[in-house]
PDB file of N, CA and C in Angstrom:
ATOM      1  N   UNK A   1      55.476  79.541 102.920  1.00  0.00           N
ATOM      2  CA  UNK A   1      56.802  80.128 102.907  1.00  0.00           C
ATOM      3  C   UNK A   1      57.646  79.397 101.863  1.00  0.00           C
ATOM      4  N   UNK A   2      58.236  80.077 101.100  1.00  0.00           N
ATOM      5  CA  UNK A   2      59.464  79.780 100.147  1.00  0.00           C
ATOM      6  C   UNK A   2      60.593  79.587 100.610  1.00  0.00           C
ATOM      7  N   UNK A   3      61.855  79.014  99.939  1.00  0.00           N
ATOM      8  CA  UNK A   3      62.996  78.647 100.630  1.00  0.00           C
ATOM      9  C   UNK A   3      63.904  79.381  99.086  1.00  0.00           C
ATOM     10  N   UNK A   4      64.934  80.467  99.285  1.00  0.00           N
ATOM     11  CA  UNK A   4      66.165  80.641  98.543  1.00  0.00           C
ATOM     12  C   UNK A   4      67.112  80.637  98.953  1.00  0.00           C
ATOM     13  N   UNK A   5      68.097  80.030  97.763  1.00  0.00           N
ATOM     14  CA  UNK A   5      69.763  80.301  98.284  1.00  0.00           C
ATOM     15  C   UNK A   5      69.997  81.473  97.354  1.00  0.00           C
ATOM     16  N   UNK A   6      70.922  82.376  97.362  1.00  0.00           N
ATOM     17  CA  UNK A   6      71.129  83.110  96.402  1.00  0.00           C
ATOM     18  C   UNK A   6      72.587  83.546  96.636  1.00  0.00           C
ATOM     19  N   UNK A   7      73.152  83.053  95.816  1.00  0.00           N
ATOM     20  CA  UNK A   7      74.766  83.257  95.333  1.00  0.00           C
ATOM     21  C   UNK A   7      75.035  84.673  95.192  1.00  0.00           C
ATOM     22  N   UNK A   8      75.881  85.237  95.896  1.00  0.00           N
ATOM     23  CA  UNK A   8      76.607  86.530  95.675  1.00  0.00           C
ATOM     24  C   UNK A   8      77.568  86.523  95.242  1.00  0.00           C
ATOM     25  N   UNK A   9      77.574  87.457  93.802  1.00  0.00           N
ATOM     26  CA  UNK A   9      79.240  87.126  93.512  1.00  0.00           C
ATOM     27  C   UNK A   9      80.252  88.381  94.046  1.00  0.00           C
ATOM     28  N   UNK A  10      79.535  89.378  94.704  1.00  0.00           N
ATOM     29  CA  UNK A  10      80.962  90.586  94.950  1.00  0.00           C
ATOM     30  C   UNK A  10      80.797  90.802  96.445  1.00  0.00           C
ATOM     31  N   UNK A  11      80.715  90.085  97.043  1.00  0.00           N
ATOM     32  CA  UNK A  11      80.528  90.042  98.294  1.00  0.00           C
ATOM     33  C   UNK A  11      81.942  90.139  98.797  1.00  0.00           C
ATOM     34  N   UNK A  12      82.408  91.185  99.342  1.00  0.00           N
ATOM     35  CA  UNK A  12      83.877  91.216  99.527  1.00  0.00           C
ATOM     36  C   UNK A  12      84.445  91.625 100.663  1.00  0.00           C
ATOM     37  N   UNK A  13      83.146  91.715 101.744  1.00  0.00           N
ATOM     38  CA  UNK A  13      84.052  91.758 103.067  1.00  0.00           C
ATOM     39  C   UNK A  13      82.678  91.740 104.111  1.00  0.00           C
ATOM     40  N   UNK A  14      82.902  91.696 105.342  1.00  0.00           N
ATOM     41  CA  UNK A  14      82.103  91.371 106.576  1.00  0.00           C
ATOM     42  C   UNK A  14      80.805  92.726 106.368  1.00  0.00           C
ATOM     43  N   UNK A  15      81.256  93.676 106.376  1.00  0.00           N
ATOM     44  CA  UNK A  15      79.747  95.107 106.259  1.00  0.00           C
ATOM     45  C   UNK A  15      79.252  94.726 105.286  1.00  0.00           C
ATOM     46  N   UNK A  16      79.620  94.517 103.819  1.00  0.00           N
ATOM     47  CA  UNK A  16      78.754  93.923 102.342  1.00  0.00           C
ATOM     48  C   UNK A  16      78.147  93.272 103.412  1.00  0.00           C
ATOM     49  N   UNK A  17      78.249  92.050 103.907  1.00  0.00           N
ATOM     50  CA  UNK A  17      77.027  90.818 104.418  1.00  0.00           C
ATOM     51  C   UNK A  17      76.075  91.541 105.376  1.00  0.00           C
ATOM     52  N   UNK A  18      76.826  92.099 106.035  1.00  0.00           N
ATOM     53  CA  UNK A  18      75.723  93.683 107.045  1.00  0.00           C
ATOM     54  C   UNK A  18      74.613  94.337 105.968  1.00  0.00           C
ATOM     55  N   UNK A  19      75.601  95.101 105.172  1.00  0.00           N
ATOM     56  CA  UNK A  19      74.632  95.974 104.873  1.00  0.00           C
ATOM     57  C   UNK A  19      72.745  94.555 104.031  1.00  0.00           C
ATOM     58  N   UNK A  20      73.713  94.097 103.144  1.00  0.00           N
ATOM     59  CA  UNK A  20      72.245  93.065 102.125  1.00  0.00           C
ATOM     60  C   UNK A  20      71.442  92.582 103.381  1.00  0.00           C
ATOM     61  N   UNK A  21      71.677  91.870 104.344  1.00  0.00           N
ATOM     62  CA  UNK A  21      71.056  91.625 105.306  1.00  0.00           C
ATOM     63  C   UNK A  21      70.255  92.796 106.031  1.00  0.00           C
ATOM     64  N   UNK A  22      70.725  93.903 106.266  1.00  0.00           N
ATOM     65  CA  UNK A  22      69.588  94.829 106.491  1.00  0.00           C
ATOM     66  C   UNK A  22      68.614  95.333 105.545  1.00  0.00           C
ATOM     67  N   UNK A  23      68.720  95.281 104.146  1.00  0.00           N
ATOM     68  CA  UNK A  23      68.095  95.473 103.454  1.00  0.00           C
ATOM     69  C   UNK A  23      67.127  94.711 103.109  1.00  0.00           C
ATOM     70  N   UNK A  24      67.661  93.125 102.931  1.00  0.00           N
ATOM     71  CA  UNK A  24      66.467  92.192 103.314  1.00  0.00           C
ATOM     72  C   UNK A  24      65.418  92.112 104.180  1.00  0.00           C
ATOM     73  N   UNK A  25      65.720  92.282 105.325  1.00  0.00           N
ATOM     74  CA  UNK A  25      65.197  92.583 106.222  1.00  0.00           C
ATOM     75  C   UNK A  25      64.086  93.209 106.165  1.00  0.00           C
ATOM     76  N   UNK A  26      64.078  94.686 105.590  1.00  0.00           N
ATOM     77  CA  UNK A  26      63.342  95.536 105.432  1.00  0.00           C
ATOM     78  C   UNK A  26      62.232  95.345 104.186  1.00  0.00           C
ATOM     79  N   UNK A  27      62.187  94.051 103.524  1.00  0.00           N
ATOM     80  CA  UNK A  27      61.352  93.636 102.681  1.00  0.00           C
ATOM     81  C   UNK A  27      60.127  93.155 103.269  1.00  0.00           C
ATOM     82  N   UNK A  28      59.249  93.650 103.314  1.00  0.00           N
ATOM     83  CA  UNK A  28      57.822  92.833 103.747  1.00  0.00           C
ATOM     84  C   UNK A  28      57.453  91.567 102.828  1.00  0.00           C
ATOM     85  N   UNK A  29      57.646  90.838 103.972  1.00  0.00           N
ATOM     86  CA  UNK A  29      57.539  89.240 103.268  1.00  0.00           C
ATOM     87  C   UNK A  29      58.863  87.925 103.677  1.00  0.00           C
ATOM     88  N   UNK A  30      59.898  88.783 103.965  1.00  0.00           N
ATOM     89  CA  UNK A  30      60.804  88.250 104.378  1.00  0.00           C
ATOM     90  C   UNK A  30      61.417  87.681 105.887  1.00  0.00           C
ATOM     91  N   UNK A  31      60.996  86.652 105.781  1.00  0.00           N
ATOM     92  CA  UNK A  31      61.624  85.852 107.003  1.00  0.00           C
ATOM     93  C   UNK A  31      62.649  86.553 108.154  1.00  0.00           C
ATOM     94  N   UNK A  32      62.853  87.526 109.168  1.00  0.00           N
ATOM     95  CA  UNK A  32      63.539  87.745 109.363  1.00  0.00           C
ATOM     96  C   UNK A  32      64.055  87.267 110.293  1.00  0.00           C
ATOM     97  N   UNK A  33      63.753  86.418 111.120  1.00  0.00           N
ATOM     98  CA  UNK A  33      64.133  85.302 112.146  1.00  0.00           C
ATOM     99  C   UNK A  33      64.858  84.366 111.717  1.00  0.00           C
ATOM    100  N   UNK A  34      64.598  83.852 109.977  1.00  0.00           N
ATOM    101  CA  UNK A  34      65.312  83.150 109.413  1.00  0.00           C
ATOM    102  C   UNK A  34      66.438  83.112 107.934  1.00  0.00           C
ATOM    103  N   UNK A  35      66.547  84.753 108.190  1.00  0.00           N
ATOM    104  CA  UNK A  35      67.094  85.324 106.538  1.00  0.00           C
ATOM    105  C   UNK A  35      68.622  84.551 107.719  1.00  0.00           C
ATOM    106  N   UNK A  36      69.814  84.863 106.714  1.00  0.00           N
ATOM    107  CA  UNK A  36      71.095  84.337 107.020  1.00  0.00           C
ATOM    108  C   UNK A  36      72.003  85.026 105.794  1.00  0.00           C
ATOM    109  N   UNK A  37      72.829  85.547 105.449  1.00  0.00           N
ATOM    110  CA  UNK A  37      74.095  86.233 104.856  1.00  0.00           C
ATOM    111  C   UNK A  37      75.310  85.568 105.309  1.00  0.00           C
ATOM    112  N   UNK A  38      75.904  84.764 104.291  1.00  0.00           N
ATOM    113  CA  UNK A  38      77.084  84.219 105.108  1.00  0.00           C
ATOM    114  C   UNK A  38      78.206  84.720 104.262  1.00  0.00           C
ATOM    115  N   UNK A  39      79.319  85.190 104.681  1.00  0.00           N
ATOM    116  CA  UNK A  39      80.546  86.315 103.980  1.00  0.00           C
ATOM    117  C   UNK A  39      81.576  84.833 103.597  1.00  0.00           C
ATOM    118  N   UNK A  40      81.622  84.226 104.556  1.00  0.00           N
ATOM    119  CA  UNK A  40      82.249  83.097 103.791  1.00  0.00           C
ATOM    120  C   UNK A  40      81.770  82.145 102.689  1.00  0.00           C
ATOM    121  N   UNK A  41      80.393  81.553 102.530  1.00  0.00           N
ATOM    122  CA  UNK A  41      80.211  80.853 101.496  1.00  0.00           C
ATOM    123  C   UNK A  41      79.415  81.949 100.341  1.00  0.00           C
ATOM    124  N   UNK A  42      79.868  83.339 100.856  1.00  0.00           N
ATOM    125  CA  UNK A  42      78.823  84.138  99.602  1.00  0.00           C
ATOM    126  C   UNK A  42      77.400  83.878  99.048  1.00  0.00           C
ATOM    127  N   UNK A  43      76.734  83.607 100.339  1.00  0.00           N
ATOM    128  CA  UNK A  43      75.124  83.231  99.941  1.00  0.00           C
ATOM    129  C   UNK A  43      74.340  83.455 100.871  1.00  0.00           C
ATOM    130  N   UNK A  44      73.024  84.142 100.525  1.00  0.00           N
ATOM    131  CA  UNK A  44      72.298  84.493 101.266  1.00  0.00           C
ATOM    132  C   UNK A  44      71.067  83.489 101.138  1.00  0.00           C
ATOM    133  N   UNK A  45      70.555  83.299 102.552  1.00  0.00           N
ATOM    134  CA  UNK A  45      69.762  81.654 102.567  1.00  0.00           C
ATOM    135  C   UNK A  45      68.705  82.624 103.221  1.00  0.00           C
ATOM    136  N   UNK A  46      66.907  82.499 102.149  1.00  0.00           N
ATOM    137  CA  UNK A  46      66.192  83.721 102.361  1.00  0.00           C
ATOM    138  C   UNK A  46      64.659  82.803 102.795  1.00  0.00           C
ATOM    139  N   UNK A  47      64.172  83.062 103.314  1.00  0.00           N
ATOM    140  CA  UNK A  47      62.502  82.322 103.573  1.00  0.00           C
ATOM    141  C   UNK A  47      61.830  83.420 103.447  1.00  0.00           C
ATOM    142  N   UNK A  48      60.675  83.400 102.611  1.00  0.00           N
ATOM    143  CA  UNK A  48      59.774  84.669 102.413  1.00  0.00           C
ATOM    144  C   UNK A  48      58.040  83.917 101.712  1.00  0.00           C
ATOM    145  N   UNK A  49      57.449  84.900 101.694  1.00  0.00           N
ATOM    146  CA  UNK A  49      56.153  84.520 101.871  1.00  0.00           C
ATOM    147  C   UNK A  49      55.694  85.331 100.379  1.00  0.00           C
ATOM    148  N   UNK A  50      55.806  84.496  99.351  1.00  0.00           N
ATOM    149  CA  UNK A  50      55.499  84.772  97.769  1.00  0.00           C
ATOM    150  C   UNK A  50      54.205  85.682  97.787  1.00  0.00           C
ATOM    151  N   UNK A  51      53.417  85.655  98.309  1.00  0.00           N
ATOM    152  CA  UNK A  51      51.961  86.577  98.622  1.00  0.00           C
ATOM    153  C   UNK A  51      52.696  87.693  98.580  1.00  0.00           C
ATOM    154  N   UNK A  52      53.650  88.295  99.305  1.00  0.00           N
ATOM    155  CA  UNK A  52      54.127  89.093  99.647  1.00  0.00           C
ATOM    156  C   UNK A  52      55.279  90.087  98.881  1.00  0.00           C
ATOM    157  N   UNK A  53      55.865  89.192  99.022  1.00  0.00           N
ATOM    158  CA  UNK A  53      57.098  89.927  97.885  1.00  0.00           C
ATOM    159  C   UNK A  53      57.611  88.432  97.233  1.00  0.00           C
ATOM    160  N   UNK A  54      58.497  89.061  95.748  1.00  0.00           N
ATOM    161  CA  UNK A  54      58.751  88.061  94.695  1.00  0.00           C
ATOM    162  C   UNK A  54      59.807  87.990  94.715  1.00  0.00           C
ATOM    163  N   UNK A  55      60.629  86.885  94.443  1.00  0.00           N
ATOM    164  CA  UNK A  55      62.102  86.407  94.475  1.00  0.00           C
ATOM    165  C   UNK A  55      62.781  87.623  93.782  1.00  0.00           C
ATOM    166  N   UNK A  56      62.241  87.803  92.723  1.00  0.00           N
ATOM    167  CA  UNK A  56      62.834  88.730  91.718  1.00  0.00           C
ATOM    168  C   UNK A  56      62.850  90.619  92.763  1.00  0.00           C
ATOM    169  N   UNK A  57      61.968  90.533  93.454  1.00  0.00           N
ATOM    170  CA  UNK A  57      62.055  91.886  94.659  1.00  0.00           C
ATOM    171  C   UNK A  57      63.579  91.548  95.462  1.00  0.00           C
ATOM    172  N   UNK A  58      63.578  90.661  95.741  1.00  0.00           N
ATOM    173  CA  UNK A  58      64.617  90.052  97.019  1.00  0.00           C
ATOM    174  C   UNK A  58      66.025  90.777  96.242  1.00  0.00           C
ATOM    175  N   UNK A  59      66.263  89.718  94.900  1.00  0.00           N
ATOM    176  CA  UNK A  59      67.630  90.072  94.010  1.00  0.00           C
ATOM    177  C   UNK A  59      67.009  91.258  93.190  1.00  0.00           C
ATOM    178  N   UNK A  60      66.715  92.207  93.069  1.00  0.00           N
ATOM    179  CA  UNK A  60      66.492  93.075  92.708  1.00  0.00           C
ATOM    180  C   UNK A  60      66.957  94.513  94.157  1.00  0.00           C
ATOM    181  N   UNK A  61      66.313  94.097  95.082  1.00  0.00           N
ATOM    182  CA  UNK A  61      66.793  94.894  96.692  1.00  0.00           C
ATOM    183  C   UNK A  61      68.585  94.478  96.509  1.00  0.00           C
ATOM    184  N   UNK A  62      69.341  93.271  96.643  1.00  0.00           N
ATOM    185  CA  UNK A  62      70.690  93.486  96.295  1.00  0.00           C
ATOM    186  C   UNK A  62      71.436  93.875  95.619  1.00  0.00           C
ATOM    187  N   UNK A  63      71.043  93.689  94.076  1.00  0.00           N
ATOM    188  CA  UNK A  63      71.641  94.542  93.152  1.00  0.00           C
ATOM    189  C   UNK A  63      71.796  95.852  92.857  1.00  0.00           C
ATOM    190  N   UNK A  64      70.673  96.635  93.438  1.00  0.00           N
ATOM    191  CA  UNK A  64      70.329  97.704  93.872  1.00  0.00           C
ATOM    192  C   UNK A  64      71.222  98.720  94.918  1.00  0.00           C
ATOM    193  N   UNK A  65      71.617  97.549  95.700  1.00  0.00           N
ATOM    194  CA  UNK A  65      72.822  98.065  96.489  1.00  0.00           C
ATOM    195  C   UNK A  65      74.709  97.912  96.074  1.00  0.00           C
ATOM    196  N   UNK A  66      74.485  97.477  94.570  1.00  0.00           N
ATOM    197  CA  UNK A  66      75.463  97.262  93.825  1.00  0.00           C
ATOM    198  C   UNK A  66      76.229  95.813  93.973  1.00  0.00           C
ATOM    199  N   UNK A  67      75.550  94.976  94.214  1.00  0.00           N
ATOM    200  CA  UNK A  67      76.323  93.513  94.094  1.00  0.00           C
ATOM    201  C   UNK A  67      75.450  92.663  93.233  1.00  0.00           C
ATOM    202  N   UNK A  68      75.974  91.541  93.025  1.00  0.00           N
ATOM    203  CA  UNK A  68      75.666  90.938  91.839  1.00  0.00           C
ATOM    204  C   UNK A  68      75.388  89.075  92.395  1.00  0.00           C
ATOM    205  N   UNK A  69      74.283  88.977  91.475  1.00  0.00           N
ATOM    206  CA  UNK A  69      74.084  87.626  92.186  1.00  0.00           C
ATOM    207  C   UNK A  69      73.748  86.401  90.971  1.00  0.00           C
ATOM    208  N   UNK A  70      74.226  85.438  91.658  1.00  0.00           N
ATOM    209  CA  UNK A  70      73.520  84.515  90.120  1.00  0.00           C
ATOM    210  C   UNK A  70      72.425  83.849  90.216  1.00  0.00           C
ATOM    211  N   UNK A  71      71.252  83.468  89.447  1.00  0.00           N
ATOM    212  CA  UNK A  71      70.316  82.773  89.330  1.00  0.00           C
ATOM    213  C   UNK A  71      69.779  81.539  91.125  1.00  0.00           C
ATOM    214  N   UNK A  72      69.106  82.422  91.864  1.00  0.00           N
ATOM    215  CA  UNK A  72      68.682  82.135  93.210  1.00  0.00           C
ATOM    216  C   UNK A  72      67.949  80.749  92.867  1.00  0.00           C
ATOM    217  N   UNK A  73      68.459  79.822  93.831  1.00  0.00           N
ATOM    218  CA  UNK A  73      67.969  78.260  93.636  1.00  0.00           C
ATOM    219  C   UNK A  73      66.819  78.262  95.015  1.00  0.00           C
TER     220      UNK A  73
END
């Protein structure tokens, strides 16, 4: 298992953190016991299983839903 933080920059109210979090979710590969969306520090803290799906799937599934993220540590 992998560990990301990934910075959101338009994260602008309580459903934004709803909706990316369900979408994560729905990634095969993704931690979902341990994904986390937080509306206050604008970052989504992701555990996923690289076999599976690629960091670049993860921020690619958010941007997709029109928000914007910077370079996932």
């Amino acid at each position: 298992m992998k560990k990301a933080t990934i910075q959101l920059e338009t994260l602008t109210c309580p459903s934004c953190m709803t909706k990316i979090e369900a979408a994560l979710k729905g990634l095969e590969g993704v931690n979902k016991d341990t994904l986390s969306v937080s509306f206050n520090t604008s970052k989504a803290k992701v555990d996923y299983d690289d076999s599976k799906v690629a960091i670049e799937d993860i921020t690619k599934r958010i941007t997709d839903l029109g928000y914007e993220v910077k370079k996932p540590r």
